[in-house]
Structure formats: C-alpha cells, structure tokens
Protein backbone atom coordinates (compact mmCIF):
# COMPACT_ATOMS: atom_id res chain seq x y z
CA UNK A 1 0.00 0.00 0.00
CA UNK A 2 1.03 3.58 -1.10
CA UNK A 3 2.07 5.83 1.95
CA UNK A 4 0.15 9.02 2.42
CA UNK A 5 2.15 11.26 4.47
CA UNK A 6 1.72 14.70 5.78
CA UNK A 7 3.46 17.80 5.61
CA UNK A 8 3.90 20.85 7.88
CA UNK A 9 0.77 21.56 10.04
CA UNK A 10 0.16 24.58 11.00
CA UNK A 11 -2.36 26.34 13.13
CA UNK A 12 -4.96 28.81 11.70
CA UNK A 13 -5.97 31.89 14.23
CA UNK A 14 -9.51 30.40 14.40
CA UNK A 15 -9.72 26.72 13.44
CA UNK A 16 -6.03 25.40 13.45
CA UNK A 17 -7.07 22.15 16.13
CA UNK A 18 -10.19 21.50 13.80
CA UNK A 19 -8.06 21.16 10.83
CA UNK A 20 -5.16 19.43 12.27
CA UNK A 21 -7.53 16.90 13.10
CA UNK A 22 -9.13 16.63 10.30
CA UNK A 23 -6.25 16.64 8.38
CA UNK A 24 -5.49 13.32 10.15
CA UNK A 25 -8.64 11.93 9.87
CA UNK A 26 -8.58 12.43 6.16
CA UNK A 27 -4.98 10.64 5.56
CA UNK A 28 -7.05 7.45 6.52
CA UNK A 29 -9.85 8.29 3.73
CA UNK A 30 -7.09 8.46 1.32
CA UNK A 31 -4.58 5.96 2.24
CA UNK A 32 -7.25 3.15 1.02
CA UNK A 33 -7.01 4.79 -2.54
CA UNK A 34 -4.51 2.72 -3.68
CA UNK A 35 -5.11 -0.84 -3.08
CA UNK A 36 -8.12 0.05 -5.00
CA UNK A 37 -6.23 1.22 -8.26
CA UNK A 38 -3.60 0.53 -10.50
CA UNK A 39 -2.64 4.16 -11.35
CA UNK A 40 -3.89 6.96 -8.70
CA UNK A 41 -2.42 7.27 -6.20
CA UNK A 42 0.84 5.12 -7.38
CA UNK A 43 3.48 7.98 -4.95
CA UNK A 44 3.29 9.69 -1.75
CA UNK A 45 -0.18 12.15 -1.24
CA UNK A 46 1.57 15.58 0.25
CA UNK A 47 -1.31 17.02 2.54
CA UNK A 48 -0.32 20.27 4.26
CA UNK A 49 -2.38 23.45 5.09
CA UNK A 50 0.34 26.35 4.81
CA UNK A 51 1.00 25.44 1.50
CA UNK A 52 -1.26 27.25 -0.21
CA UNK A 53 0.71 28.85 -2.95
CA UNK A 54 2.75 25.68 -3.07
CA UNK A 55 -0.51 23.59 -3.78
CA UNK A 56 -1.01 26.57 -6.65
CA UNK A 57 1.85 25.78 -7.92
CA UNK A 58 2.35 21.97 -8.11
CA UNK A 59 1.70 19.17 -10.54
CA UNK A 60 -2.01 18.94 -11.72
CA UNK A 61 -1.71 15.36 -11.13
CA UNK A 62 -3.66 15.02 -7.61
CA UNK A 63 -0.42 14.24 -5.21
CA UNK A 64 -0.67 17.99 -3.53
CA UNK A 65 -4.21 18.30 -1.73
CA UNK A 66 -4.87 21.80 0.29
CA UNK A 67 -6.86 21.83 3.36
CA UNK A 68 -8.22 25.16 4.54
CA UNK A 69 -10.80 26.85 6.46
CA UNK A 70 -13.23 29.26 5.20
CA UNK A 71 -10.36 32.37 5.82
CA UNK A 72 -9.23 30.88 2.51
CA UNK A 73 -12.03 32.91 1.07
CA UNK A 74 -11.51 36.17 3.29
CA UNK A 75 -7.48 36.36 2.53
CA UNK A 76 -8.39 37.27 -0.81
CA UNK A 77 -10.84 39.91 -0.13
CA UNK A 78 -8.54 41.49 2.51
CA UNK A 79 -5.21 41.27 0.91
CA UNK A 80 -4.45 43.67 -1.88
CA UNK A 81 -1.52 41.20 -3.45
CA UNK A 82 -1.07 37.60 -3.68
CA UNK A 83 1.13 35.15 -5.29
CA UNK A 84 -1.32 32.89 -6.48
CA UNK A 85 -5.32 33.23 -7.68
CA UNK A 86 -7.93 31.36 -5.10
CA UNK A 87 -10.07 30.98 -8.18
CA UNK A 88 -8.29 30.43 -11.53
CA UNK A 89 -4.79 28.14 -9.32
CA UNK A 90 -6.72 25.54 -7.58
CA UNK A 91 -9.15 23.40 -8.01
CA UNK A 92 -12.01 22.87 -5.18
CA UNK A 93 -12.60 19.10 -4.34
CA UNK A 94 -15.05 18.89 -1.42
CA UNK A 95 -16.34 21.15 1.68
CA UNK A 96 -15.12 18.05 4.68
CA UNK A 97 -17.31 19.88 7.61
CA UNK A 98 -19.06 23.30 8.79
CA UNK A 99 -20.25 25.17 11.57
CA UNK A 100 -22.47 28.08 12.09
CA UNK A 101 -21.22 31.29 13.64
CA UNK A 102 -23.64 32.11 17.16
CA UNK A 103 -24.88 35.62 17.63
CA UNK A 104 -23.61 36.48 21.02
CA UNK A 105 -24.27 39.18 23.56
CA UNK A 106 -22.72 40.13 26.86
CA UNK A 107 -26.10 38.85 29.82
CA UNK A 108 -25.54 42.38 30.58
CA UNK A 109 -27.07 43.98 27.19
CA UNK A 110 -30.96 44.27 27.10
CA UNK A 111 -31.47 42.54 24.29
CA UNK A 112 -32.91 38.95 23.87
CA UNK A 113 -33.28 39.24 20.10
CA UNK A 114 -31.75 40.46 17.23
CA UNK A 115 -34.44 42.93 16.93
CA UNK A 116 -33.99 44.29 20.09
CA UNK A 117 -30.55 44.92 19.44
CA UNK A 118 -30.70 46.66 16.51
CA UNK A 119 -33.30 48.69 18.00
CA UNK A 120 -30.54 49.32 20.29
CA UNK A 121 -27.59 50.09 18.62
CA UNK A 122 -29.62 52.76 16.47
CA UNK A 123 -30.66 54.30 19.78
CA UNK A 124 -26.92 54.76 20.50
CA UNK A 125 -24.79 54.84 17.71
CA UNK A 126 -21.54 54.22 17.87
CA UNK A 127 -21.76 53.44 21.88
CA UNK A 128 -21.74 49.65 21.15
CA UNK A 129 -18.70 47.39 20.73
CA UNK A 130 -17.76 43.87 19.36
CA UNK A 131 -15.41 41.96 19.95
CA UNK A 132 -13.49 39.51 16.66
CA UNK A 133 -10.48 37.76 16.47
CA UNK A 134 -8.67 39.76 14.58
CA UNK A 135 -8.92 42.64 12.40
CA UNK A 136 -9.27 40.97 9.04
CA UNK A 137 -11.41 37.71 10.55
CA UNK A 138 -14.54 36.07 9.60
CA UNK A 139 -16.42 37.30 12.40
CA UNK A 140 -15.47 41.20 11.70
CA UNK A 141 -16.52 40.52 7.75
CA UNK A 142 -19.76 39.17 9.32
CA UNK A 143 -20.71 41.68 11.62
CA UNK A 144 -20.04 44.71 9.36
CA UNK A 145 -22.23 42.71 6.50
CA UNK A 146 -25.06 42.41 9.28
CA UNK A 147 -24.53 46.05 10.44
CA UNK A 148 -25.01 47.22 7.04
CA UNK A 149 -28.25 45.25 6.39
CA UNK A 150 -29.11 46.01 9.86
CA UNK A 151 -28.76 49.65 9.13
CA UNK A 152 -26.42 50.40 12.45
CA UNK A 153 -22.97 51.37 13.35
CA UNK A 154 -20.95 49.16 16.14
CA UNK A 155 -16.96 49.69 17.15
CA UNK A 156 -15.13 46.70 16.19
CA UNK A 157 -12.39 45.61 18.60
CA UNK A 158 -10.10 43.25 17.21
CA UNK A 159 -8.25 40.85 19.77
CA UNK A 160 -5.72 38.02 19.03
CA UNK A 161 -7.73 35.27 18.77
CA UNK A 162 -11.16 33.71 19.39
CA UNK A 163 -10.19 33.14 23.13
CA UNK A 164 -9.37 36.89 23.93
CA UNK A 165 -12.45 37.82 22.55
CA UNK A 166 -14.22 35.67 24.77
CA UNK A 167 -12.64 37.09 27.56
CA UNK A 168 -13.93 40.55 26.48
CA UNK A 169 -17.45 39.53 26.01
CA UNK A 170 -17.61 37.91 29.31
CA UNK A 171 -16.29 40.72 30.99
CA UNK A 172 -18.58 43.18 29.46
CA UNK A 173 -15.21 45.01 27.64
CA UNK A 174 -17.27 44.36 24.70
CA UNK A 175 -20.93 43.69 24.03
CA UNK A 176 -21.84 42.09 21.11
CA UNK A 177 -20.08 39.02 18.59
CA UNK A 178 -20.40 36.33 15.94
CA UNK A 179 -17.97 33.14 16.82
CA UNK A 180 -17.96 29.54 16.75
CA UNK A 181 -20.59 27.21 18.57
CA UNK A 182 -17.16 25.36 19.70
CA UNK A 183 -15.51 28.95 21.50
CA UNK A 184 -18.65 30.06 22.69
CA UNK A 185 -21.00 27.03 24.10
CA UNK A 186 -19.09 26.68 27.49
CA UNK A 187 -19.92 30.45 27.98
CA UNK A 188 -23.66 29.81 26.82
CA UNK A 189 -24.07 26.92 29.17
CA UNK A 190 -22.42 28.97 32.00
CA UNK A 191 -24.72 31.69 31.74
CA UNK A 192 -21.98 34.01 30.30
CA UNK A 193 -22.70 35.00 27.21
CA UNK A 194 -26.36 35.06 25.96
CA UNK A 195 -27.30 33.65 21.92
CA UNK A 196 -29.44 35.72 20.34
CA UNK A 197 -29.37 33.58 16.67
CA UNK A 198 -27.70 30.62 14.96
CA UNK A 199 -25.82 31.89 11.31
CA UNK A 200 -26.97 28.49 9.85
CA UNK A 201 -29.98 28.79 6.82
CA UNK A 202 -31.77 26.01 9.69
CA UNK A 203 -32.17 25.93 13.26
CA UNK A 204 -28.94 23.84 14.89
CA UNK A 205 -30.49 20.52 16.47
CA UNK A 206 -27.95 21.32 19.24
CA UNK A 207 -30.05 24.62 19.91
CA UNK A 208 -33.56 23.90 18.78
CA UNK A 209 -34.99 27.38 20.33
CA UNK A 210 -32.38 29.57 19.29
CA UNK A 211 -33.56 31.57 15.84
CA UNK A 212 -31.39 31.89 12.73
CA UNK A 213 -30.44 35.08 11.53
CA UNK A 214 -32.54 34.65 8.50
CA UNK A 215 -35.91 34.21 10.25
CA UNK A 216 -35.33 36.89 12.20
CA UNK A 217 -35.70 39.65 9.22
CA UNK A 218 -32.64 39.10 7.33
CA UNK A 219 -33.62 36.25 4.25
CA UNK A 220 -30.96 34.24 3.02
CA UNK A 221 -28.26 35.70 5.32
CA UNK A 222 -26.01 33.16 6.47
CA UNK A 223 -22.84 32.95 8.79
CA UNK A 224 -21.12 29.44 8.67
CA UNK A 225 -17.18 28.34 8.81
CA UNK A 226 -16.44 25.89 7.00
CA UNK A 227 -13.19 23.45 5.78
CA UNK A 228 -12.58 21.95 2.36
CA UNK A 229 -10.41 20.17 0.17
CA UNK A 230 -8.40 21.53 -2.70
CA UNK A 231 -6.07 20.72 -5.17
CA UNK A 232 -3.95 22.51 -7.78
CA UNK A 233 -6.15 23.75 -10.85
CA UNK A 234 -5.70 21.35 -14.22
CA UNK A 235 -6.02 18.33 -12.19
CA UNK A 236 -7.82 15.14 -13.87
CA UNK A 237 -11.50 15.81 -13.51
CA UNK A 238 -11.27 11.63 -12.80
CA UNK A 239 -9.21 12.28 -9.55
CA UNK A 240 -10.89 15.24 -8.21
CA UNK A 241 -13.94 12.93 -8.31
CA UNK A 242 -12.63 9.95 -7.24
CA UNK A 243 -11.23 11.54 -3.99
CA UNK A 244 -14.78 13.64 -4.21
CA UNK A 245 -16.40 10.40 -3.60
CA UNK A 246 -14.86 8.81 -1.10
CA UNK A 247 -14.43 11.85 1.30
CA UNK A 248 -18.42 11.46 1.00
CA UNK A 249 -18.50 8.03 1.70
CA UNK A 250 -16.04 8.84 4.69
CA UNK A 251 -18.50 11.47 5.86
CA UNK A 252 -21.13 8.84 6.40
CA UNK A 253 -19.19 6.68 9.00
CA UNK A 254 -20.16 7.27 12.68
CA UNK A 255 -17.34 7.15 13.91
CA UNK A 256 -16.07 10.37 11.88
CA UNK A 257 -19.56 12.08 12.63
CA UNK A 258 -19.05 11.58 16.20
CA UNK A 259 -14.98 12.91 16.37
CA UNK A 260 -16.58 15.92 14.41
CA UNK A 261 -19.25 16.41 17.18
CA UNK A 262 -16.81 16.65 19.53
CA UNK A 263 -14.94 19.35 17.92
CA UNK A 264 -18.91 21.58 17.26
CA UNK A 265 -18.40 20.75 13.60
CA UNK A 266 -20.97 18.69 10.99
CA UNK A 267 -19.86 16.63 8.53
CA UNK A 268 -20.68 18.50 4.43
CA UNK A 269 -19.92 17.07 1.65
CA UNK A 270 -21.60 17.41 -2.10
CA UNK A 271 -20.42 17.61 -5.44
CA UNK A 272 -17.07 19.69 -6.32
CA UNK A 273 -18.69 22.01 -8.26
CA UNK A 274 -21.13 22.98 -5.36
CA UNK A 275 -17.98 24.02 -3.39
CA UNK A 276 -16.39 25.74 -6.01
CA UNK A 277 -19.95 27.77 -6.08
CA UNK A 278 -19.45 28.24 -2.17
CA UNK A 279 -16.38 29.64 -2.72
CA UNK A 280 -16.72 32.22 -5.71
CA UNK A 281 -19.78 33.33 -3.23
CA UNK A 282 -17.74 33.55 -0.33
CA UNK A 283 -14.69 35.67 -1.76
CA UNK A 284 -17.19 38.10 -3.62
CA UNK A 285 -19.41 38.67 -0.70
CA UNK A 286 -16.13 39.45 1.39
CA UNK A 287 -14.77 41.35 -1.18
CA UNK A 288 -17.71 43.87 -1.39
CA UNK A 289 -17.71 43.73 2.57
CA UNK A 290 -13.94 44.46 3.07
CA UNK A 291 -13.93 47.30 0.43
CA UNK A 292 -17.39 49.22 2.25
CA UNK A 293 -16.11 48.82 5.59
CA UNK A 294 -12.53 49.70 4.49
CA UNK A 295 -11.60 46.36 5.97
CA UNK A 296 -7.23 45.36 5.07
CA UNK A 297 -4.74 43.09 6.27
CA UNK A 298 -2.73 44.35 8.33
C-alpha cells in the first residue's frame, strides 16, 4: 500500500485544532485509494495546510491536496496582493465539515433578540462594541455585513484570537459578537454570554430554540465556517472525483460524525462544483464587505 504522508501543520488563528484533526482523519480516507487502483495514487499524497501557494503551484496530477478553512475565502478579499489566484490556481474538491457562527451578547445587554438589538444600537450609535479575532477575521466581515443590512454602526475591537475575545465579552469590555458554537458554548451553558441567533440557513439541532439570523428579518443571510479540500487547478477531472467520492463516503461513517461532534463541527460534503460555487460566493461577498467597511490586512 502507497504511503500518504503529511506535511507541515500549521495552526490557523480560528480553526487550526479542527483542521489538524481533520487533516489526520482524512490521511485514513485516502490511504485506502490505492489498493483500490492501479494508477492513482501510485506515490506519496503531500497534505499540508500552509502550502497554499505551493498547492497553486504543483503538478495537476492530484499528489498535492490543500486543506483550509473558510479564511481561505476572506485572505483574498482582505489582501491587496497575492502570489497565487484562489479561483483560476486551484481546483475545489469537497467542503469536509461546517459550523455556524452564534450571535452572542454580553447577559448584561438588554437585548434577547436580534431585533432588540438593533433597536438598540440605532438608539446609541456608535456606543456599542464587538469583539473579533482579529482585524481581518470572519467574524469582523460578518458583523459589518449584518450592520449594514441592519442599518447600524458598532466599534469593532479586534483581539488576538477567538479566546481573547471571549474574555472581552464575558467581561462586558465588549458587548456584542459572531464566533464559533465550539468557543462560545461553554460560555452559553455557563450563563456568560447570551445567543441571540444561529448563522446556519436552519435551526442547529444542538439549539432547537435559538432563531437563525434569517428568520429573524434578514432572508438568506447566512454565517457558517467551513473546511474543504483543494487541489492545484488542471487536475484530472477523474481524480478530483474519485477523492470527491470517497471523502463522501467517509462522511457517512459514525465514527467520523461523532470525532466531528466533539470538535462543534458537521460533517458536508456534495459535489465539487457545489464548493467551487461556495467559494466564488464567499470571496465576492467578502470582497464587497472588506472594500465598504474599508476592511485590510494588516
């Protein structure tokens, strides 16, 4: 049997533990491949998730896969120069899992909706804070779309990383967020931080009461994180589905369903053109968003 082996990990601001272990998980969905078939994979699989512009650059042949997070989509829209193109270098294969972003308030804010906090953050202006990860995150991209839909103005206060942030909202330093089910349940359960609506297009099973965004005024607007598969663009239609279809299969098992559970992510999947739609969405909704809130890399 072929070896699949993995190349330099590294950890993303925001979902670096998800994807490390997902990265592993993966290496046993592919290592199968080639007791299956005489010619793909017949070498070594690299799989590495720093390697972006190396994964850009390699052989089209289906031996350089790219695992990312949904910032994949955001680096574009917030960095004015890049070495490679998200869209025309590499070629999506399959979104692996997602998770919604949860509306979150500090207990101390009188709001128990979204409606009542719009209603207000346009009774003070400006007065209102939230807290993101960074200054070019996910949640910050988020919160200024919803603020312009929303029709009000909040003070974004970037920390480093989701855990800071948390830190802030708990102690009132800020008011208002959108983060991870996975940072933020602890907080929810502890009576910390209060939900005020799931980013999903459905209500979350694992929050049955909680409202989505979308019902709550704002159709179609949704707020998820997600990680996929790539590979470098020109690759063999043939491999991109063959690895398509048993990263699905993979996704079925319960025992993958459950280690995703544990880390407040859901198992995706679907074709590879469906993510490549997911994508071209993501970086043109972020782009618009970056360039109306003025929104850069630092």
């Amino acid at each position: 049997m072929n070896r699949v082996e993995k190349l330099a990990m590294h950890r993303s601001p925001s979902f670096g533990a998800c994807l490390c272990g997902l990265a592993a998980a993966l290496l046993l969905v592919l290592a199968p491949l080639s007791s299956r078939a005489q010619d793909y994979p017949s070498r070594p699989i690299r799989l590495g998730i720093v390697g972006t512009d190396a994964t850009a650059k390699a052989q089209p042949d289906g031996y350089t896969l790219l695992m990312v997070a949904s910032s994949f989509a955001i680096i574009p829209a917030t960095h004015a120069k890049l070495p490679y193109d998200a869209e025309r270098d590499l070629a999506p294969i399959v979104m692996v899992a997602k998770n919604s972003l949860l509306f979150l308030v500090n207990p101390k804010v009188p709001a128990r909706s979204l409606a009542e906090f719009v209603a207000l953050a346009k009774a003070n202006p400006g007065k209102l804070n939230y807290a993101s990860p960074g200054a070019a995150t996910q949640t910050g991209l988020v919160i200024e779309l919803f603020s312009r839909k929303a029709g009000i103005k909040l003070q974004h206060i970037p920390y480093r990383g989701g855990a800071p942030a948390m830190t802030a909202m708990v102690a009132g330093d800020t008011q208002f967020t959108a983060i991870s089910t996975l940072l933020s349940l602890p907080q929810i359960e502890a009576g910390a931080l209060r939900a005020l609506a799931t980013g999903s297009l459905t209500r979350e099973a694992q929050f049955p009461d909680l409202p989505t965004v979308a019902e709550q005024g704002y159709p179609g607007f949704e707020a998820i994180q997600w990680i996929g598969l790539l590979t470098t663009a020109g690759t063999p239609r043939e491999i991109i589905e063959r690895i398509n279809a048993e990263v699905n299969r993979a996704l079925r098992e319960p025992d993958l369903i459950a280690k995703f559970a544990q880390q407040g992510l859901a198992p995706a999947g679907g074709s590879s053109a469906e993510f490549a739609r997911t994508i071209a969405t993501d970086i043109k909704t972020w782009s618009e968003t970056a360039r109306a809130a003025n929104i850069k890399a630092e």
